[in-house]
C-alpha atoms as a PDB file:
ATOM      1  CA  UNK A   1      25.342 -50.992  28.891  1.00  0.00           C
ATOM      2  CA  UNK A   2      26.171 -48.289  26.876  1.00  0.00           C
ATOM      3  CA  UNK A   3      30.379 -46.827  28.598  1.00  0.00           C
ATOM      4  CA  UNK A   4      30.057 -42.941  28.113  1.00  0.00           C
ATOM      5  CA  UNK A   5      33.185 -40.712  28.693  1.00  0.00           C
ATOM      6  CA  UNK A   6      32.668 -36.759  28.978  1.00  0.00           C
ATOM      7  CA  UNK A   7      35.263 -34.528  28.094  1.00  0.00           C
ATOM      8  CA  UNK A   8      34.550 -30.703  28.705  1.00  0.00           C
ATOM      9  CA  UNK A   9      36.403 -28.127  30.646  1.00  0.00           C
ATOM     10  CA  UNK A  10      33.379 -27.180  32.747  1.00  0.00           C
ATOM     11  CA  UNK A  11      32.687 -29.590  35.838  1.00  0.00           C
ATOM     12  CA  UNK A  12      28.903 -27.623  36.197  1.00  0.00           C
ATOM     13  CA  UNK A  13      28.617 -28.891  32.651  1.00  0.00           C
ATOM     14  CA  UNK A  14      29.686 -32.223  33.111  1.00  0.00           C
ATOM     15  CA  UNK A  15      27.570 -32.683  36.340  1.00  0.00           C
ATOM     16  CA  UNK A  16      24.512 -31.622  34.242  1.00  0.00           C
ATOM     17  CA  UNK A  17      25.178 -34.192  31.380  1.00  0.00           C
ATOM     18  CA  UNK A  18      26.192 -37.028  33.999  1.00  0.00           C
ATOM     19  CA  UNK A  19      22.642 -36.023  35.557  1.00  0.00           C
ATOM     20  CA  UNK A  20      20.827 -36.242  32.390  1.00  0.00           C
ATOM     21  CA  UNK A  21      22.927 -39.604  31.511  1.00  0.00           C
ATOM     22  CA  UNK A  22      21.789 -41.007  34.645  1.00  0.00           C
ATOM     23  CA  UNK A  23      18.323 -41.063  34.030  1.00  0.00           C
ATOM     24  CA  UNK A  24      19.297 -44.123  31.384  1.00  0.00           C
ATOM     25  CA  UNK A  25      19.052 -47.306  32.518  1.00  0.00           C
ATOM     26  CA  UNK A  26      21.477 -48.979  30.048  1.00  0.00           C
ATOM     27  CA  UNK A  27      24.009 -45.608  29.688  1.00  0.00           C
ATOM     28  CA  UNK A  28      26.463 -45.292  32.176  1.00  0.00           C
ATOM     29  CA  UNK A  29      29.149 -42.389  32.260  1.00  0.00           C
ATOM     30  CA  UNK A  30      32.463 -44.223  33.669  1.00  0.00           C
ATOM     31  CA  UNK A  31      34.989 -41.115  33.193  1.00  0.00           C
ATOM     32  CA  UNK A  32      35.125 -37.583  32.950  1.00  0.00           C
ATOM     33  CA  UNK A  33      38.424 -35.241  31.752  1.00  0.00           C
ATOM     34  CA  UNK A  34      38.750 -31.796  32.023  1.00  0.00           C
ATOM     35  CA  UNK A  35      40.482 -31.112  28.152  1.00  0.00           C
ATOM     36  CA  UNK A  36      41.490 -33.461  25.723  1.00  0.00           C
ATOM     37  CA  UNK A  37      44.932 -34.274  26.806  1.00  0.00           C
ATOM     38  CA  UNK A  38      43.569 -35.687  29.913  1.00  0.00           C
ATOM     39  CA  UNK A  39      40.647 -37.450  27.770  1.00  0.00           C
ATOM     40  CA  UNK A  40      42.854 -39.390  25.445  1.00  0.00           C
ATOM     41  CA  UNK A  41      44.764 -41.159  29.073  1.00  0.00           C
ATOM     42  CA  UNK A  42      41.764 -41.924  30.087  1.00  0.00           C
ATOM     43  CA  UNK A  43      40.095 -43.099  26.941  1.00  0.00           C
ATOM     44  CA  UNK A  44      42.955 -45.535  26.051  1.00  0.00           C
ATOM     45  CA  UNK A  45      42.454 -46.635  29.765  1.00  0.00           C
ATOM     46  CA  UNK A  46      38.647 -47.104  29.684  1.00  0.00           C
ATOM     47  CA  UNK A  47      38.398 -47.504  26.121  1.00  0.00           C
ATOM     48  CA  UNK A  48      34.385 -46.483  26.432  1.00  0.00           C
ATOM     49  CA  UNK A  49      31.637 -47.192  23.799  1.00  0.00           C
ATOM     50  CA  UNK A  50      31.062 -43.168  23.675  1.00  0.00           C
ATOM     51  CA  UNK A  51      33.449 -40.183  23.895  1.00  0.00           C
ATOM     52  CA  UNK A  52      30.971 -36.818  24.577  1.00  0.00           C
ATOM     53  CA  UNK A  53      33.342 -33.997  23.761  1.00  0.00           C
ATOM     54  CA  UNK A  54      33.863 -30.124  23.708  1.00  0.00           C
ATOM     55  CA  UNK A  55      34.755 -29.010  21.013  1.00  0.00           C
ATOM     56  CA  UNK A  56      36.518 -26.175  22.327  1.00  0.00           C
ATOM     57  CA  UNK A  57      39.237 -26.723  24.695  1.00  0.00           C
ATOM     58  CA  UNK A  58      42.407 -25.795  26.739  1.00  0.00           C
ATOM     59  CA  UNK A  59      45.564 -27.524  25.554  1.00  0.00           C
ATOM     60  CA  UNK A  60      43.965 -30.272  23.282  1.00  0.00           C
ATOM     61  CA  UNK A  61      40.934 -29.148  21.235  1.00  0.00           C
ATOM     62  CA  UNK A  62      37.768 -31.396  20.144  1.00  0.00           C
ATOM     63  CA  UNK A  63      39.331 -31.449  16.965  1.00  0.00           C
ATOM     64  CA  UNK A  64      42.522 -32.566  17.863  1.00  0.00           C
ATOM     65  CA  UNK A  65      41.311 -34.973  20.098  1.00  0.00           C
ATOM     66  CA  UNK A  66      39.615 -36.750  17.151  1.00  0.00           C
ATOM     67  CA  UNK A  67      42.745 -36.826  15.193  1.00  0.00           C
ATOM     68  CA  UNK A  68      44.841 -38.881  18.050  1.00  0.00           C
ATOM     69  CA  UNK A  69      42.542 -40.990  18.612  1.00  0.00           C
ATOM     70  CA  UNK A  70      42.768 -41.773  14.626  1.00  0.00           C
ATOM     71  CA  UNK A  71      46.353 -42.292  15.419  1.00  0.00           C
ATOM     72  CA  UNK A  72      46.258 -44.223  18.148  1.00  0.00           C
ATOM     73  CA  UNK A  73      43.989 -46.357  15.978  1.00  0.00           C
ATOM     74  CA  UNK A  74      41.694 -46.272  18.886  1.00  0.00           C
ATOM     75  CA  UNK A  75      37.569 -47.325  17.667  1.00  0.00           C
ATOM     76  CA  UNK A  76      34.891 -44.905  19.733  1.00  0.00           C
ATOM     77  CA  UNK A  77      31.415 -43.511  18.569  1.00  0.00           C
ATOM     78  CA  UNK A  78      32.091 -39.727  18.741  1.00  0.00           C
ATOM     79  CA  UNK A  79      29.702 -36.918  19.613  1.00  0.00           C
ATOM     80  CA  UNK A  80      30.364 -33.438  19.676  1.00  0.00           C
ATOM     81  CA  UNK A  81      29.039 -30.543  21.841  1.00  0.00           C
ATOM     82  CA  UNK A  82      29.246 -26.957  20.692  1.00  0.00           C
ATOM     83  CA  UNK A  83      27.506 -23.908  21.770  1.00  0.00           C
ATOM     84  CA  UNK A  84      27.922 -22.689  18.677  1.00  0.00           C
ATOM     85  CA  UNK A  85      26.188 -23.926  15.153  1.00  0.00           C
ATOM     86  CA  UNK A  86      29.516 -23.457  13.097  1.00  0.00           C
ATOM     87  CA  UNK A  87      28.591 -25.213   9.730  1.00  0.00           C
ATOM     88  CA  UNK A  88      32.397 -25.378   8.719  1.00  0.00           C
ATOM     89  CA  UNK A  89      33.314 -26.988  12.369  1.00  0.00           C
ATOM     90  CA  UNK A  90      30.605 -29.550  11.326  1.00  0.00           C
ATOM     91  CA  UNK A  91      31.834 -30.342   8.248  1.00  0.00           C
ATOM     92  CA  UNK A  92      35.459 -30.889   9.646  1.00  0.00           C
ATOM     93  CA  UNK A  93      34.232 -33.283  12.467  1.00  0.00           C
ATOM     94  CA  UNK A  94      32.138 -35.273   9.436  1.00  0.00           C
ATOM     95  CA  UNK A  95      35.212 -35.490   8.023  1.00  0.00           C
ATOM     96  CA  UNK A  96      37.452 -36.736  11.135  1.00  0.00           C
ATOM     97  CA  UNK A  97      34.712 -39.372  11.130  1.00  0.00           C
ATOM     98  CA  UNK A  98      32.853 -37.734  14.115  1.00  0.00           C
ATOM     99  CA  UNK A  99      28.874 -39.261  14.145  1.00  0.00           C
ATOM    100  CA  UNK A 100      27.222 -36.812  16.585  1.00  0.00           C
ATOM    101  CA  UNK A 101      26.554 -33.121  16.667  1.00  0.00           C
ATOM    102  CA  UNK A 102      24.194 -31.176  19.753  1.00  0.00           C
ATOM    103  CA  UNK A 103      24.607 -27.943  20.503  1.00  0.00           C
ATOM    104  CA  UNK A 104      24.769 -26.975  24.392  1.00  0.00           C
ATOM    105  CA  UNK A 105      21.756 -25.611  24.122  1.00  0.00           C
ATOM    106  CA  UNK A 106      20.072 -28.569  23.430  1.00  0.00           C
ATOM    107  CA  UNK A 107      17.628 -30.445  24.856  1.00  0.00           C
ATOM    108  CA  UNK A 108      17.640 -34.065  26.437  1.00  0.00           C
ATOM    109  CA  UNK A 109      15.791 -35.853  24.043  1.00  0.00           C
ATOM    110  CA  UNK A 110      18.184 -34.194  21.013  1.00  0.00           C
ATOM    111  CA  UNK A 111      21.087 -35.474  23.117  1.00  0.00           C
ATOM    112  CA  UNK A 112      19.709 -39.083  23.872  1.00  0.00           C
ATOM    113  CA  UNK A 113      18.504 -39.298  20.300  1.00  0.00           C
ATOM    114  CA  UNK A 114      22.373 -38.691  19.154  1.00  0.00           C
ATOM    115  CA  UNK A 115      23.639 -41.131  21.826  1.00  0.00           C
ATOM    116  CA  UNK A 116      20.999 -43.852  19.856  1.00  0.00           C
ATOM    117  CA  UNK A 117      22.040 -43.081  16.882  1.00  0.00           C
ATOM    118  CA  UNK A 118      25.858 -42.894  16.825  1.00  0.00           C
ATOM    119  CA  UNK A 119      25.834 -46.157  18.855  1.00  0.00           C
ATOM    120  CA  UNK A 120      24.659 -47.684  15.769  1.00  0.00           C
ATOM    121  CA  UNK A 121      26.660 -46.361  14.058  1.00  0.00           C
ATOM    122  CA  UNK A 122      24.281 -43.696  12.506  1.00  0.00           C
ATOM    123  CA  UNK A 123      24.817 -40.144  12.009  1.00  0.00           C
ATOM    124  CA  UNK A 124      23.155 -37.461  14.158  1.00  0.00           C
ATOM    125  CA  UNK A 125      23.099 -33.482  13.899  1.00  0.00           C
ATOM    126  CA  UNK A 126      21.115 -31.363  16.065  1.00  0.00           C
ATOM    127  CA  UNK A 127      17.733 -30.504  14.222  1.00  0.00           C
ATOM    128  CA  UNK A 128      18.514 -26.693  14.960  1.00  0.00           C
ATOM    129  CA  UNK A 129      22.051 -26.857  13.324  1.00  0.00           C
ATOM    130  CA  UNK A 130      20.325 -29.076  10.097  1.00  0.00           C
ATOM    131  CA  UNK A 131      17.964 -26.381   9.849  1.00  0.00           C
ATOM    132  CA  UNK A 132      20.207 -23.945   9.328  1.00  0.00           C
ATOM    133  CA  UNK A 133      22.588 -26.047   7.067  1.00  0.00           C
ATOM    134  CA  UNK A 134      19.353 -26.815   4.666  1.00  0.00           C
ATOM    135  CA  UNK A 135      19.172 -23.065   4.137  1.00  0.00           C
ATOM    136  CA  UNK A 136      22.293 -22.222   3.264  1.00  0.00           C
ATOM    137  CA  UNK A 137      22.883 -25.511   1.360  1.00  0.00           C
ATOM    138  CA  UNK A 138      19.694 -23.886  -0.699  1.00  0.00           C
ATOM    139  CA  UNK A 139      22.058 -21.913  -1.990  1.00  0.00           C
ATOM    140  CA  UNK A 140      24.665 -24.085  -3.403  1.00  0.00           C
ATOM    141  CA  UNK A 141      23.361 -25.066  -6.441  1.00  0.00           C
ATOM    142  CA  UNK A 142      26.590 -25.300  -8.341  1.00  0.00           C
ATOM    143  CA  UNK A 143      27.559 -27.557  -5.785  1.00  0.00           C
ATOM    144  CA  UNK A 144      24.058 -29.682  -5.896  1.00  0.00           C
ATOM    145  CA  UNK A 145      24.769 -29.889  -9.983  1.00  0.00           C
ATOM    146  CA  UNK A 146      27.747 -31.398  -9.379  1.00  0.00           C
ATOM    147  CA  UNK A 147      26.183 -33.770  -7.086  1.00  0.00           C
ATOM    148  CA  UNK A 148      23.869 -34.763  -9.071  1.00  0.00           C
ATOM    149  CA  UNK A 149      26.553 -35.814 -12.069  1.00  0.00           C
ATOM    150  CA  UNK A 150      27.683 -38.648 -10.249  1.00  0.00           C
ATOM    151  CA  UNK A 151      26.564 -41.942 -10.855  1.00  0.00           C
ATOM    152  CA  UNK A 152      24.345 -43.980  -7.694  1.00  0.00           C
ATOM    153  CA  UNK A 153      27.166 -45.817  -6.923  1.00  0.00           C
ATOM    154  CA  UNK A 154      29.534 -43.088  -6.342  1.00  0.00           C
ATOM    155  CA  UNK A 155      27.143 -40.923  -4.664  1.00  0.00           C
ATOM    156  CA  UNK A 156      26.366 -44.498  -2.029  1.00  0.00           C
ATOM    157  CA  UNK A 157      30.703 -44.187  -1.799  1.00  0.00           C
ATOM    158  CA  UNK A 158      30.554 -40.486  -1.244  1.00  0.00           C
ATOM    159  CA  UNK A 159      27.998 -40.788   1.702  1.00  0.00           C
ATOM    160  CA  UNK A 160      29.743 -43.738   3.322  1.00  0.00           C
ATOM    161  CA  UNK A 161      32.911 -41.361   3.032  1.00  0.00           C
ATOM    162  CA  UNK A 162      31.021 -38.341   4.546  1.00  0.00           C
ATOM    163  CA  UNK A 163      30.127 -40.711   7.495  1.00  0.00           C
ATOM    164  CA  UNK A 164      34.118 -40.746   7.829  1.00  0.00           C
ATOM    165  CA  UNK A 165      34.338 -44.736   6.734  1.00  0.00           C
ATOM    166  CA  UNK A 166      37.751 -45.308   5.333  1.00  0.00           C
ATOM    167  CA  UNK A 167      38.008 -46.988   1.433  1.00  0.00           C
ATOM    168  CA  UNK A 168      39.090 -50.311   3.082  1.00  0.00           C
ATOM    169  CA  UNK A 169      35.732 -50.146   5.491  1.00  0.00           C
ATOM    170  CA  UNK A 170      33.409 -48.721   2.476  1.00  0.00           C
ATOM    171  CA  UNK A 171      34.761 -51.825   0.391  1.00  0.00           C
ATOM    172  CA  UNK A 172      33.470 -53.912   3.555  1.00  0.00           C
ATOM    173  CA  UNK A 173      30.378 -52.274   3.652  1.00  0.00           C
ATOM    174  CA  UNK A 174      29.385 -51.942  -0.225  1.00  0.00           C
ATOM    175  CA  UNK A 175      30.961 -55.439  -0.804  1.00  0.00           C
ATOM    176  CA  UNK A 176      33.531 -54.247  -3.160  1.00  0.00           C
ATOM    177  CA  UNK A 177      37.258 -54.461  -3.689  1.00  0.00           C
ATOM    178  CA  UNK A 178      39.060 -51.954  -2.060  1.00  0.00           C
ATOM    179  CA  UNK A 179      40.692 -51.002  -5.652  1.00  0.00           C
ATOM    180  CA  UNK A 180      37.243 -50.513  -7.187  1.00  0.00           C
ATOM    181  CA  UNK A 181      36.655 -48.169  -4.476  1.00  0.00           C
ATOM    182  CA  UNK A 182      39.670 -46.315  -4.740  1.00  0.00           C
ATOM    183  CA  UNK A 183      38.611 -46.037  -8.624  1.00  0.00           C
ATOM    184  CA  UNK A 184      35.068 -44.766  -7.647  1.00  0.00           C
ATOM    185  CA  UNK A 185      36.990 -42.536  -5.248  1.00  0.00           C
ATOM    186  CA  UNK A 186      39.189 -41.241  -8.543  1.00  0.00           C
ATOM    187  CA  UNK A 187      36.155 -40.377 -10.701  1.00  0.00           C
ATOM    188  CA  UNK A 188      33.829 -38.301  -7.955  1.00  0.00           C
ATOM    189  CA  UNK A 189      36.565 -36.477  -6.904  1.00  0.00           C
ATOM    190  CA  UNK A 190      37.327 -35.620 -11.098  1.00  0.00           C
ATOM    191  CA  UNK A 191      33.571 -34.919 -11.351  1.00  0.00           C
ATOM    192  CA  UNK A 192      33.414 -32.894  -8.755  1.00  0.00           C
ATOM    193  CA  UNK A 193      36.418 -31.222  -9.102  1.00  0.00           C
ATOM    194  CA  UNK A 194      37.875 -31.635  -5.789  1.00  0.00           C
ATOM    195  CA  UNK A 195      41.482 -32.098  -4.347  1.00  0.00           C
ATOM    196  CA  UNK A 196      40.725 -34.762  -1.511  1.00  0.00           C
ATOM    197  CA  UNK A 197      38.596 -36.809  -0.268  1.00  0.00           C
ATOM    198  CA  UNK A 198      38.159 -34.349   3.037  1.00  0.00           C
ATOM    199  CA  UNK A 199      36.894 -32.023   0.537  1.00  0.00           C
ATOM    200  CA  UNK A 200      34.442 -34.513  -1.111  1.00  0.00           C
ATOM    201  CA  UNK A 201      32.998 -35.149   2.695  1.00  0.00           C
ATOM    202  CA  UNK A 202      32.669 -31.420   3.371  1.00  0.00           C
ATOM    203  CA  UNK A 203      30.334 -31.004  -0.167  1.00  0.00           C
ATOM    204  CA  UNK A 204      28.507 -33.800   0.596  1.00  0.00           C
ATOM    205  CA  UNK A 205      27.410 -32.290   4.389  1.00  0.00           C
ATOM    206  CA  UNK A 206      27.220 -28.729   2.979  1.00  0.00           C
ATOM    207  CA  UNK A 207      24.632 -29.969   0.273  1.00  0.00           C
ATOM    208  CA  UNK A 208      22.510 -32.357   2.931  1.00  0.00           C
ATOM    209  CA  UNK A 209      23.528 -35.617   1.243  1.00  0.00           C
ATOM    210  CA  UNK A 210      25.636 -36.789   4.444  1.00  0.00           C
ATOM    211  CA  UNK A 211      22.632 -36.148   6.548  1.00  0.00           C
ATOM    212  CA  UNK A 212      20.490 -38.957   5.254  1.00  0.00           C
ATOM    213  CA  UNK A 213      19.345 -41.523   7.283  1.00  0.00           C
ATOM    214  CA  UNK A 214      20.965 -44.941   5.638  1.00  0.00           C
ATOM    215  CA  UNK A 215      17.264 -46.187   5.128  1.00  0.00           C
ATOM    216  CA  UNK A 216      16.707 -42.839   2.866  1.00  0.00           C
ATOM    217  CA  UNK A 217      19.860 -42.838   0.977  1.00  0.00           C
ATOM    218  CA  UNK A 218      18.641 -46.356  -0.020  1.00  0.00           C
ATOM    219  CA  UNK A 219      15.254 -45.152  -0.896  1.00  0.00           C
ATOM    220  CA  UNK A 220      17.098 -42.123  -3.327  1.00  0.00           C
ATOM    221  CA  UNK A 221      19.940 -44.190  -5.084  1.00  0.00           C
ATOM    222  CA  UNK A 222      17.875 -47.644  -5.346  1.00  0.00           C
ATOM    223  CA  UNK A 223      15.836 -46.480  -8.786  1.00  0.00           C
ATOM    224  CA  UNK A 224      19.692 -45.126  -9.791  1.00  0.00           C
ATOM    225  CA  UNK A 225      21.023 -48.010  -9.006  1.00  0.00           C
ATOM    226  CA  UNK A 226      18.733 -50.121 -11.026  1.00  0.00           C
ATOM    227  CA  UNK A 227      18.427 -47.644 -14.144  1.00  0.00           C
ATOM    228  CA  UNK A 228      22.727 -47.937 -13.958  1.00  0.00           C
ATOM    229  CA  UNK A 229      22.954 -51.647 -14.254  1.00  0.00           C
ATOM    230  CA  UNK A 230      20.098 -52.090 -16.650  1.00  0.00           C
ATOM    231  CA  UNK A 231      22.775 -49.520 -19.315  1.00  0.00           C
ATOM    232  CA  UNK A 232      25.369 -52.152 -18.315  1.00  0.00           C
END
């Protein structure tokens, strides 16, 4: 059973996504909150597989709500709702780690599909909002160049960072040290001439990269990969 909690500041809202919800046989909603304050009591309390958020809010935004429950150390697939398809809101909830994007004015099957995929741990943006991102990431190509100078195995670090895994959990994941990631970290950022890793996660969701399925980033890095270790 998959422990949903919904967080918006509109009951009518709530009642229509505890409606949809319902209509799963193995998704049950087990709280709702009003604004984020009241979510993160009740998260710690229920401590649910799934926290459906606002991201705008009274007293404690979506956004902020993210970043305590980063504090608090507490583990929870995150998906947020917006009525709006803010491409730099986005990017900050990629980089806070957040899985999920629908817009309000989505449909059922967009929001199941992101409840699917965030529960394992995949990413999921509304196809309307991706649309829109493509475009304008069209235009980027300075940004794509830059991309495109780092080597497979950075790019594989980049994408697990975009997907808001820390260095300790991308070590885990790629099978690394944590200090070769942390040196992997230290050349993309040089290469792309970044600040911060935050910044690094941004790029890669402004160019597309972070919206790969894990299957496809595979499919793109394996020949790099392969060409890489043959030079070494």
């Amino acid at each position: 059973m998959i422990k949903i909690i919904l967080v918006d500041d509109h009951k009518l809202f709530r009642d229509g996504l505890r409606r949809i919800l319902e209509l799963e046989p193995d998704v049950k909603v087990i709280a709702e909150a009003g604004d984020g304050e009241e979510a993160l009591t009740m998260i710690q309390e229920h401590l649910p597989d799934i926290v459906l958020f606002d991201i705008n809010m009274p007293r404690v935004d979506g956004i902020q709500l993210v970043r305590e429950l980063h504090n608090l150390k507490i583990r929870t697939a995150l998906i947020a709702v917006s009525a709006y398809d803010d491409e730099d809101c986005l990017a900050t909830l990629s980089a806070e780690g957040v899985l999920g994007f629908v817009l309000k004015s989505s449909g059922r099957s967009e929001l199941i599909a992101a409840i699917r995929a965030v529960i394992r741990e995949q990413s999921y943006v509304d196809p309307r909002v991706a649309g829109k991102l493509m475009t304008s990431f069209a235009q980027r190509k300075n940004e794509n160049d830059l991309l495109g100078e780092l080597t497979p195995r950075e790019k594989e670090i980049l994408y697990w960072l975009a997907q808001g895994l820390s260095n300790s959990e991308v070590a885990r994941r790629m099978v690394l040290s944590e200090k070769t990631v942390k040196n992997h970290v230290s050349h993309m950022l040089k290469k792309l001439d970044i600040r911060d890793r935050t910044q690094a996660a941004i790029m890669a969701w402004k160019v597309g990269f972070a919206q790969l399925s894990p299957d496809t980033l595979e499919q793109v890095i394996g020949a790099g990969h392969y060409i890489e270790e043959k030079k070494n």
